[in-house]
Every structure is written in C-alpha cells, then in structure tokens.
PDB file of N, CA and C in Angstrom:
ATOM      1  N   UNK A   1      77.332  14.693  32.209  1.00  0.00           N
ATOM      2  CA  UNK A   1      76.434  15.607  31.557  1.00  0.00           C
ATOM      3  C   UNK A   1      75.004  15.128  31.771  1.00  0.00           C
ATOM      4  N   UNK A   2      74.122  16.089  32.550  1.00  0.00           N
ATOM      5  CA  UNK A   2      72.963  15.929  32.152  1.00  0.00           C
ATOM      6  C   UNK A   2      71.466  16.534  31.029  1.00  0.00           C
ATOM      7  N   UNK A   3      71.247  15.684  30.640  1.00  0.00           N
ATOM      8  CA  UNK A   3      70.532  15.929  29.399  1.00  0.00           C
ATOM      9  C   UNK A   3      69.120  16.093  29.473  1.00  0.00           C
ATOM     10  N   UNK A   4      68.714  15.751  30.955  1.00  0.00           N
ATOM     11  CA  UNK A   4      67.591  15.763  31.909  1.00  0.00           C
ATOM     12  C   UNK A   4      66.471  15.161  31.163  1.00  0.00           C
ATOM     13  N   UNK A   5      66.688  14.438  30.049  1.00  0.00           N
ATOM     14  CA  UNK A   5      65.554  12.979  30.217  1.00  0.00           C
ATOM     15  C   UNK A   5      66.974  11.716  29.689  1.00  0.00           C
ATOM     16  N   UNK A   6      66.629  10.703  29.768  1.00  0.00           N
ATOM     17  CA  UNK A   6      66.922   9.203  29.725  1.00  0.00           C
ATOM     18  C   UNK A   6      67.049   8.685  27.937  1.00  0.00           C
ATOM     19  N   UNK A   7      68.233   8.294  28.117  1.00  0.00           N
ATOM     20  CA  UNK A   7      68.792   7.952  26.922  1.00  0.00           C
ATOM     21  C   UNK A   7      69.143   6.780  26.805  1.00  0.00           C
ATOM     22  N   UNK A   8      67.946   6.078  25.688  1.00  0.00           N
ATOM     23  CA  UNK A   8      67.431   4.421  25.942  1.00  0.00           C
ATOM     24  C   UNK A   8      68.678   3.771  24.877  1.00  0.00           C
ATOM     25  N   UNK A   9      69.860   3.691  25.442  1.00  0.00           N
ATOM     26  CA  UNK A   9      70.737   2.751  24.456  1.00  0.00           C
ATOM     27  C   UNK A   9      70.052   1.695  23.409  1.00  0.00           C
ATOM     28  N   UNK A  10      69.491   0.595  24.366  1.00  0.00           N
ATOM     29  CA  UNK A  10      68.879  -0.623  23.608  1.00  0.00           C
ATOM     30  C   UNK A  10      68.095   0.463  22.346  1.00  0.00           C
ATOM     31  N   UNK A  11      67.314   1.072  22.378  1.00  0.00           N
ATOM     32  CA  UNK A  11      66.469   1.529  21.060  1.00  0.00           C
ATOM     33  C   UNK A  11      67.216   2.093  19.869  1.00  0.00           C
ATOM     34  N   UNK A  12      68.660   2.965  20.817  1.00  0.00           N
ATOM     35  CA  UNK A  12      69.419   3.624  19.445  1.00  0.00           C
ATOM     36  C   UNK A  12      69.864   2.508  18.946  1.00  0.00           C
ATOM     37  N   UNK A  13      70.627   1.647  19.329  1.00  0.00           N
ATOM     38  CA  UNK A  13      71.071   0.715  18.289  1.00  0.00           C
ATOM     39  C   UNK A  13      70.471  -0.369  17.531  1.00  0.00           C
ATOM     40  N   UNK A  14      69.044  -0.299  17.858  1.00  0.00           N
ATOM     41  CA  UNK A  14      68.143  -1.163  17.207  1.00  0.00           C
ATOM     42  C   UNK A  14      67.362  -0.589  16.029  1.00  0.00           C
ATOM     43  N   UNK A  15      67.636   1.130  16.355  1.00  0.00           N
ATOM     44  CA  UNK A  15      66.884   1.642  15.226  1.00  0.00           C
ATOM     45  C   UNK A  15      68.220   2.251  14.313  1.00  0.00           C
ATOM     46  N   UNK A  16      69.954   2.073  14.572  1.00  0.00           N
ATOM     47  CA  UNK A  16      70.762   2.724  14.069  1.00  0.00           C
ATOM     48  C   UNK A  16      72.001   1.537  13.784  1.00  0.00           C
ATOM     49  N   UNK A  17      71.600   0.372  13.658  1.00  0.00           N
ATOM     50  CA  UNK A  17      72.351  -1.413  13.836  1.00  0.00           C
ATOM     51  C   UNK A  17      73.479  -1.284  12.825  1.00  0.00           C
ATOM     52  N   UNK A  18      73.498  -0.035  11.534  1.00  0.00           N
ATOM     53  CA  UNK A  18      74.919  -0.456  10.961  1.00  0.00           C
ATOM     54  C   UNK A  18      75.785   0.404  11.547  1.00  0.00           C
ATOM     55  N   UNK A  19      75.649   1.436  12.156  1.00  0.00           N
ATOM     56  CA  UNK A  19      76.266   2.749  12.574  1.00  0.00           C
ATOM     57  C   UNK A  19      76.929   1.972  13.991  1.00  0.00           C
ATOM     58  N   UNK A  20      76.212   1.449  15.231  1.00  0.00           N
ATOM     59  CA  UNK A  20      76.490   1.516  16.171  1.00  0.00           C
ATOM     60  C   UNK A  20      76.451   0.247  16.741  1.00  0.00           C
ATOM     61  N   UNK A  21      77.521   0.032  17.797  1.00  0.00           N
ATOM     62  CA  UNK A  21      77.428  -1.390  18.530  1.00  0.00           C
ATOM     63  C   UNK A  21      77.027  -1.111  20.097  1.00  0.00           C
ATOM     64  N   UNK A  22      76.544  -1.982  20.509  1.00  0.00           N
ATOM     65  CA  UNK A  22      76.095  -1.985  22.304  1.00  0.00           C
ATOM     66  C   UNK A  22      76.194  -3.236  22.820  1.00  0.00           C
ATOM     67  N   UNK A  23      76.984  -3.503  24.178  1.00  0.00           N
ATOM     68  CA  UNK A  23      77.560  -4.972  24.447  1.00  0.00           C
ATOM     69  C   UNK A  23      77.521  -4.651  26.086  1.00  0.00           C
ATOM     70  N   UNK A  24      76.526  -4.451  26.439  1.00  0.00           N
ATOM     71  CA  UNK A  24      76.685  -3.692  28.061  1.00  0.00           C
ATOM     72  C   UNK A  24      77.406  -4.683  28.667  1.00  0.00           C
ATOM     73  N   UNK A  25      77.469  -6.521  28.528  1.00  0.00           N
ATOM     74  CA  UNK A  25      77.935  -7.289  29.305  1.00  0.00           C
ATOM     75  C   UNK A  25      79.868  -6.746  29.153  1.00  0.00           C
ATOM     76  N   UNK A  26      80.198  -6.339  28.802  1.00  0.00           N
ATOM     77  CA  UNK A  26      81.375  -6.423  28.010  1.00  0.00           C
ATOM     78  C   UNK A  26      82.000  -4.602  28.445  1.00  0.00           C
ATOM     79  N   UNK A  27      80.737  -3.963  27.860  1.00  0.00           N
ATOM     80  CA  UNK A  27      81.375  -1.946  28.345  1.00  0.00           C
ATOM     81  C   UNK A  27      79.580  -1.352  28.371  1.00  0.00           C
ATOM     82  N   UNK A  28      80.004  -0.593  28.956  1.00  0.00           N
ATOM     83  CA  UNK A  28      78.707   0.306  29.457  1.00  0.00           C
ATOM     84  C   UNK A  28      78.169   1.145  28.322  1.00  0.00           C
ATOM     85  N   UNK A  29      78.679   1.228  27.489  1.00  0.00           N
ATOM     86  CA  UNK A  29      78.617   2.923  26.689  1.00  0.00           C
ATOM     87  C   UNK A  29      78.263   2.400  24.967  1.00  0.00           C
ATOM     88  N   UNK A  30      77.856   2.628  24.390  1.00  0.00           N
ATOM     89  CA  UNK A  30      77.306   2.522  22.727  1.00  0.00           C
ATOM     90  C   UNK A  30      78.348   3.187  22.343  1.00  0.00           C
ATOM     91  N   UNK A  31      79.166   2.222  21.424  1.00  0.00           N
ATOM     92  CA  UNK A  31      79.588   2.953  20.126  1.00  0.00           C
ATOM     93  C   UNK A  31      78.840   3.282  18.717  1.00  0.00           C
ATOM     94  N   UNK A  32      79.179   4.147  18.276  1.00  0.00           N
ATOM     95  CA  UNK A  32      78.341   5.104  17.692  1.00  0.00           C
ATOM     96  C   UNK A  32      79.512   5.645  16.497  1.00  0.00           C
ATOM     97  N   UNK A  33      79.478   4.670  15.422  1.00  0.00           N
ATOM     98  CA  UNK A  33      80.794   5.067  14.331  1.00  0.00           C
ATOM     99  C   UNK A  33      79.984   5.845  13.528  1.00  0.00           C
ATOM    100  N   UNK A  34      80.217   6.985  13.281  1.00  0.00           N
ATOM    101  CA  UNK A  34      80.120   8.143  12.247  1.00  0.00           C
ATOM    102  C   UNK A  34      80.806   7.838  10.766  1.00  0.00           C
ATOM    103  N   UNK A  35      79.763   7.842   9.474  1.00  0.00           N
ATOM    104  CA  UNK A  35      80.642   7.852   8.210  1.00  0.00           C
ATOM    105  C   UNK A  35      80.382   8.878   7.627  1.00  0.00           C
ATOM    106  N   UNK A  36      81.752   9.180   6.829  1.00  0.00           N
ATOM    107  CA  UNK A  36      82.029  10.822   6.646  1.00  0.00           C
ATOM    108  C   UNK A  36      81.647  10.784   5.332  1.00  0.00           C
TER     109      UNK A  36
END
C-alpha cells in the first residue's frame, strides 16, 4: 500500500511507547497494540 508520503516508525513509537513496540534488528514492522 501506498500512502504516498513516508511513515517515520522511530517517531511513532517514541511519541506512542506504551501502545507500541519497534525492534527493526529483530522484524521490520511496529507493533501497534490497540486497548479496547
């Protein structure tokens, strides 16, 4: 999917740190846990 601008991982999870984890050495992709 393109979203046609750039989607800065490092910033979401620095501005979203209880919600989401990012470990690029490890997986490419941000998890992003949703609480209901």
């Amino acid at each position: 999917c393109d979203v046609k601008f750039p989607i800065r991982l490092e910033g979401l999870v620095l501005t979203h740190q209880q919600f989401s984890s990012y470990e690029p050495e490890l997986f490419p992709g941000l998890i992003y846990r949703m609480i209901k």
